[in-house]
Protein backbone atom coordinates (compact mmCIF):
# COMPACT_ATOMS: atom_id res chain seq x y z
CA UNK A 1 8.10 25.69 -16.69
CA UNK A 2 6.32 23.37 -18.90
CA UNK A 3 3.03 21.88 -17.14
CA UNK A 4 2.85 18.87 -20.35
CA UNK A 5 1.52 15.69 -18.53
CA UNK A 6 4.29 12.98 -18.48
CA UNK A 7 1.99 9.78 -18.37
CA UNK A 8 -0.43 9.88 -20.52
CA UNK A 9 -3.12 7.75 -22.39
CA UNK A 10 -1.42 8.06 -25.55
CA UNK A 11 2.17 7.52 -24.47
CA UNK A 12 1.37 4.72 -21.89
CA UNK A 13 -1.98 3.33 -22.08
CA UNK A 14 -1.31 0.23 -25.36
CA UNK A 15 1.53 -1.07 -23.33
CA UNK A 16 -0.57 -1.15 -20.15
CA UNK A 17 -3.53 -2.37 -22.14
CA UNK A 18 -1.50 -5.43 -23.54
CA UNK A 19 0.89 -6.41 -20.17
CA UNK A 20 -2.42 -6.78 -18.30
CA UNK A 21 -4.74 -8.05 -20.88
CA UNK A 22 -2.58 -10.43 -20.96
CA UNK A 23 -1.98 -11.26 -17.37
CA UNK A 24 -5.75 -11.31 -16.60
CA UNK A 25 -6.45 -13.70 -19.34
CA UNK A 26 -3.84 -15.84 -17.97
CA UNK A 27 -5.06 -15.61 -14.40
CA UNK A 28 -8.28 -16.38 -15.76
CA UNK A 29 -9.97 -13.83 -13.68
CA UNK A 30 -13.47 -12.02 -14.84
CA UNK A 31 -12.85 -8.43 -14.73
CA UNK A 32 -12.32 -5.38 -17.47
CA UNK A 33 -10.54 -2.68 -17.50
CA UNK A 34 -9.74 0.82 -18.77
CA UNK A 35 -7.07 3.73 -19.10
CA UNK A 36 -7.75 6.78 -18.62
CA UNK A 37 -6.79 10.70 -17.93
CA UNK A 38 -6.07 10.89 -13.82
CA UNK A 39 -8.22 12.55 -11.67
CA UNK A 40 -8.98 13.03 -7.80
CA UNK A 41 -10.73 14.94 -5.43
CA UNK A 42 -7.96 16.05 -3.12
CA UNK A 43 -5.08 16.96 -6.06
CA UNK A 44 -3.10 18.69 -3.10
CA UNK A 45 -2.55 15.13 -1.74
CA UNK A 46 -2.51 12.62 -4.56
CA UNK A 47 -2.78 14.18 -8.34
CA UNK A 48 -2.58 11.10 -10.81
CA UNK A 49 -2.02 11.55 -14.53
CA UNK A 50 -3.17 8.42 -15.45
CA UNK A 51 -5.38 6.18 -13.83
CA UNK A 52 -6.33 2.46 -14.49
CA UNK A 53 -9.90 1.47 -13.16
CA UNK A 54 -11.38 -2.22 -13.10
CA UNK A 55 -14.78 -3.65 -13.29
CA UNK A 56 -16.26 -6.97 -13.55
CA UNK A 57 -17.15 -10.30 -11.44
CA UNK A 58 -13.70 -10.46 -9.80
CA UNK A 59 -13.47 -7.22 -7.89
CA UNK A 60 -14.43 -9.02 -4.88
CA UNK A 61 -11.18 -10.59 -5.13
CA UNK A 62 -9.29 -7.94 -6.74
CA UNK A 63 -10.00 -5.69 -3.83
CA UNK A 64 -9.72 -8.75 -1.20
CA UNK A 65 -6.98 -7.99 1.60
CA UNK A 66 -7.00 -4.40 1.05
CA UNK A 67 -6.67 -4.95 -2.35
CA UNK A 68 -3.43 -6.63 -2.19
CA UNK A 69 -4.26 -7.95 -5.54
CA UNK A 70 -4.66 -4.79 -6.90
CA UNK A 71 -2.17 -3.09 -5.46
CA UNK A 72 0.18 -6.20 -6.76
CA UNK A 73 -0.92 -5.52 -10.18
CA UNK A 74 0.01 -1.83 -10.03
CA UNK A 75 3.71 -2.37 -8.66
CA UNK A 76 4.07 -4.96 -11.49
CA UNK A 77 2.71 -2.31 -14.46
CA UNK A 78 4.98 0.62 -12.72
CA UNK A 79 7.74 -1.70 -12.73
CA UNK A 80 7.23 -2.40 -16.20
CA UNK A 81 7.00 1.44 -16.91
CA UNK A 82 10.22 1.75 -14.90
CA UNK A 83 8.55 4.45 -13.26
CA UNK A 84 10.67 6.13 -11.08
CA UNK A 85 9.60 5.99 -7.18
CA UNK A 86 9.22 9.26 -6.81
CA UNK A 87 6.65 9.52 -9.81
CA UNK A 88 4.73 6.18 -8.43
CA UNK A 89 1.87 8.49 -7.46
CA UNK A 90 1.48 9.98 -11.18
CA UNK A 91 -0.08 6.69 -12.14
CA UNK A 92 -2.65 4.81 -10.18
CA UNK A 93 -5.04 1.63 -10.61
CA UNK A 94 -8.62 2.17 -8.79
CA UNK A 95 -12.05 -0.43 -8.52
CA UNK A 96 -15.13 0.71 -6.92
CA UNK A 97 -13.77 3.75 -5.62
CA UNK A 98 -11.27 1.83 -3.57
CA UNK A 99 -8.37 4.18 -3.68
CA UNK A 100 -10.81 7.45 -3.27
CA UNK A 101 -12.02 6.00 0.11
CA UNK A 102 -8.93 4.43 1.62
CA UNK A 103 -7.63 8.25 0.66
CA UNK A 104 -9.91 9.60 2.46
CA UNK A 105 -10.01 7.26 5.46
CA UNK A 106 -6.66 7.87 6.13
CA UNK A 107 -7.01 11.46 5.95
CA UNK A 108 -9.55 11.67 8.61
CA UNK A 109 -7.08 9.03 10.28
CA UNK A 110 -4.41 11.90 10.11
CA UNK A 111 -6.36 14.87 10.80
CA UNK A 112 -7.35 12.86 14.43
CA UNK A 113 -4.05 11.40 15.18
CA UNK A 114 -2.81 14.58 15.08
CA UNK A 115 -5.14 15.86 17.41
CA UNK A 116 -4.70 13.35 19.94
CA UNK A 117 -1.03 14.02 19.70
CA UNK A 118 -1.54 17.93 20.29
CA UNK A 119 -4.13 17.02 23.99
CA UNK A 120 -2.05 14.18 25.14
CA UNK A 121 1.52 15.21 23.79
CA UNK A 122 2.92 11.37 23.06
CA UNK A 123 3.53 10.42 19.82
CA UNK A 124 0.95 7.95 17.49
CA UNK A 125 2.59 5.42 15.22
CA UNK A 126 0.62 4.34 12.82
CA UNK A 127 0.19 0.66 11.75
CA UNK A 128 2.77 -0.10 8.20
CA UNK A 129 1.49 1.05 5.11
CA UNK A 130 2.38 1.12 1.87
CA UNK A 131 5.04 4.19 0.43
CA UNK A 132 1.52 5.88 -0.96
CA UNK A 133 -0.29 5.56 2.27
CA UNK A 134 2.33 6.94 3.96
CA UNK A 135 2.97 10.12 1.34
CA UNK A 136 -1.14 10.45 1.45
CA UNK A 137 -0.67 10.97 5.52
CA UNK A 138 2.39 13.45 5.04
CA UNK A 139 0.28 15.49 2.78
CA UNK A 140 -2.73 15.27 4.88
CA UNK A 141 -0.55 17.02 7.70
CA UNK A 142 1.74 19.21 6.12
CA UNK A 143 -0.01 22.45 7.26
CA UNK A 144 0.56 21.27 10.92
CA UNK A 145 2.90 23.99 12.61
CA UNK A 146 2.81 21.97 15.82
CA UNK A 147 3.40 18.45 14.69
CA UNK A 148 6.35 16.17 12.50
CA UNK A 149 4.89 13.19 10.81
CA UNK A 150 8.10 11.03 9.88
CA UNK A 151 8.26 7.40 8.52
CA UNK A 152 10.53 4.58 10.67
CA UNK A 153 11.41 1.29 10.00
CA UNK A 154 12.41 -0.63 6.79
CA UNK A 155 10.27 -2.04 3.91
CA UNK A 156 7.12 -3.53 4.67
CA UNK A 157 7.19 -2.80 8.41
CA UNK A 158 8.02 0.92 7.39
CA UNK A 159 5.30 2.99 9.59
CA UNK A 160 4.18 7.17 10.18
CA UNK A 161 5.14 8.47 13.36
CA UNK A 162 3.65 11.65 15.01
CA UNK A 163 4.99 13.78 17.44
CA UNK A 164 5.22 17.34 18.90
CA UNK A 165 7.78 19.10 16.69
CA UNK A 166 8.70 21.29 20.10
CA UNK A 167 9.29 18.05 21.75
CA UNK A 168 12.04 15.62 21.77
CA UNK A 169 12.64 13.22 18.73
CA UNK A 170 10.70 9.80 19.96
CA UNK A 171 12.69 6.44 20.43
CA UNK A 172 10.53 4.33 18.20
CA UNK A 173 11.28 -0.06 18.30
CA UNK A 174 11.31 -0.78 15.13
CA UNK A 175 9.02 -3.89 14.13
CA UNK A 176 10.39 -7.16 13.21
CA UNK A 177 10.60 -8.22 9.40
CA UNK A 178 7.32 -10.44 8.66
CA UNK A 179 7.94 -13.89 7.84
CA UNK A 180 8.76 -15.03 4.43
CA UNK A 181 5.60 -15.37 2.34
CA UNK A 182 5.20 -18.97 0.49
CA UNK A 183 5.52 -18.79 -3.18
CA UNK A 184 2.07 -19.31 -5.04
CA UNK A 185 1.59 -22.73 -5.69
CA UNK A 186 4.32 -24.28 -3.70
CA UNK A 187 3.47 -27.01 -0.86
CA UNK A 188 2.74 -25.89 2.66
CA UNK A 189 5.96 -27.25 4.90
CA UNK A 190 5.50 -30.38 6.34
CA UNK A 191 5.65 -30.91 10.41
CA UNK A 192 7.05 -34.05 11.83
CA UNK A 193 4.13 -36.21 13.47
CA UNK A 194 3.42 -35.25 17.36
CA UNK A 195 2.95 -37.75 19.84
CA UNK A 196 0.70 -37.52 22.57
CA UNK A 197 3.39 -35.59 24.83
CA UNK A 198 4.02 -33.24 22.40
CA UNK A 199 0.00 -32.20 22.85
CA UNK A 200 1.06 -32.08 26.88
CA UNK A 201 3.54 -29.27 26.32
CA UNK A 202 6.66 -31.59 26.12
CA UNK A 203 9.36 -30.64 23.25
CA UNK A 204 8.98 -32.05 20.18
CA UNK A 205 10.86 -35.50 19.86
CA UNK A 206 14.40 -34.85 17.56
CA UNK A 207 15.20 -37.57 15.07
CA UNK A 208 18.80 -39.34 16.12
């Protein structure tokens, strides 16, 4: 079995180079970056071959939200890619050691969940995360003899469930779908004008 790197500097790095070169100039934000081999301190959890690490002014807002930005940037480059899903951990964007710590955070996350789950035997349901967050909480318990970790729900309210793996499979709600996000740029919707009932708890007037 061959153990040649599939994502590589060489293979991928001009075309990442020029798609966000470009979009960054665009966005007129201050920030650099640069591709290079992947690396990581916990391999037996997340192993990138490539990685894609910014600097600059703008990291503050790069990172912002925990680092939606960022994390908006990578989905758009792996899409380009057409990276398959299942290889979305092989390449990874990183500023400031962001992805090291959140890595790390919810690894500690994991390892205490699970404990909690093992003294008080109900299951821990983790807030949504994203389909690496989730894998990186998997990993994190995959020596666990006593516990399941399992993922329920549907796209962005998709969560990590823990339970007793002796114990009955848990009836987890799923989460209603968040609302529908306005497109960037577009104008907030307008509310009709309230009277001074309407401040008193009264429905809102209906036009005729």
């Amino acid at each position: 079995m061959s153990n040649a790197q599939k994502y590589t500097v060489e293979a991928y790095g001009p075309r990442i180079e020029q798609f966000l070169g470009e979009l960054i100039a665009k966005a007129g934000l201050e920030m650099e970056f640069a591709v290079s081999p992947g690396a990581s301190l916990h391999p037996e959890i997340e192993n990138p071959e490539l990685m894609v690490k910014f600097t600059g002014p703008d990291l503050d807002m790069l990172l912002a939200n925990r680092a939606e930005l960022m994390l908006a940037l990578e989905h758009l480059t792996l899409e380009l890619l057409r990276v398959p899903s299942d290889e979305h951990s092989l390449v990874c964007f990183d500023a400031n050691d962001y992805r090291l710590l959140r890595m790390e955070e919810l690894r500690l996350s994991a390892l205490a969940a699970a404990e909690k789950v093992k003294k008080s035997g109900e299951a821990f349901r983790f807030s949504p995360m994203t389909s690496r967050e989730r894998r990186i909480v998997h990993m994190a318990l995959r020596g666990e003899t006593e516990l399941t970790s399992e993922s329920f729900g549907t796209g962005p309210t998709r969560q990590v469930v823990i339970y007793l793996a002796s114990g009955p499979k848990p009836n987890i709600p799923l989460l209603p779908p968040p609302p529908p996000r306005r497109a960037f740029g577009a104008p907030a919707t307008e509310r009709a004008p309230r009277d001074d009932r309407d401040r008193r708890g009264s429905r809102p007037r209906r036009d005729a």
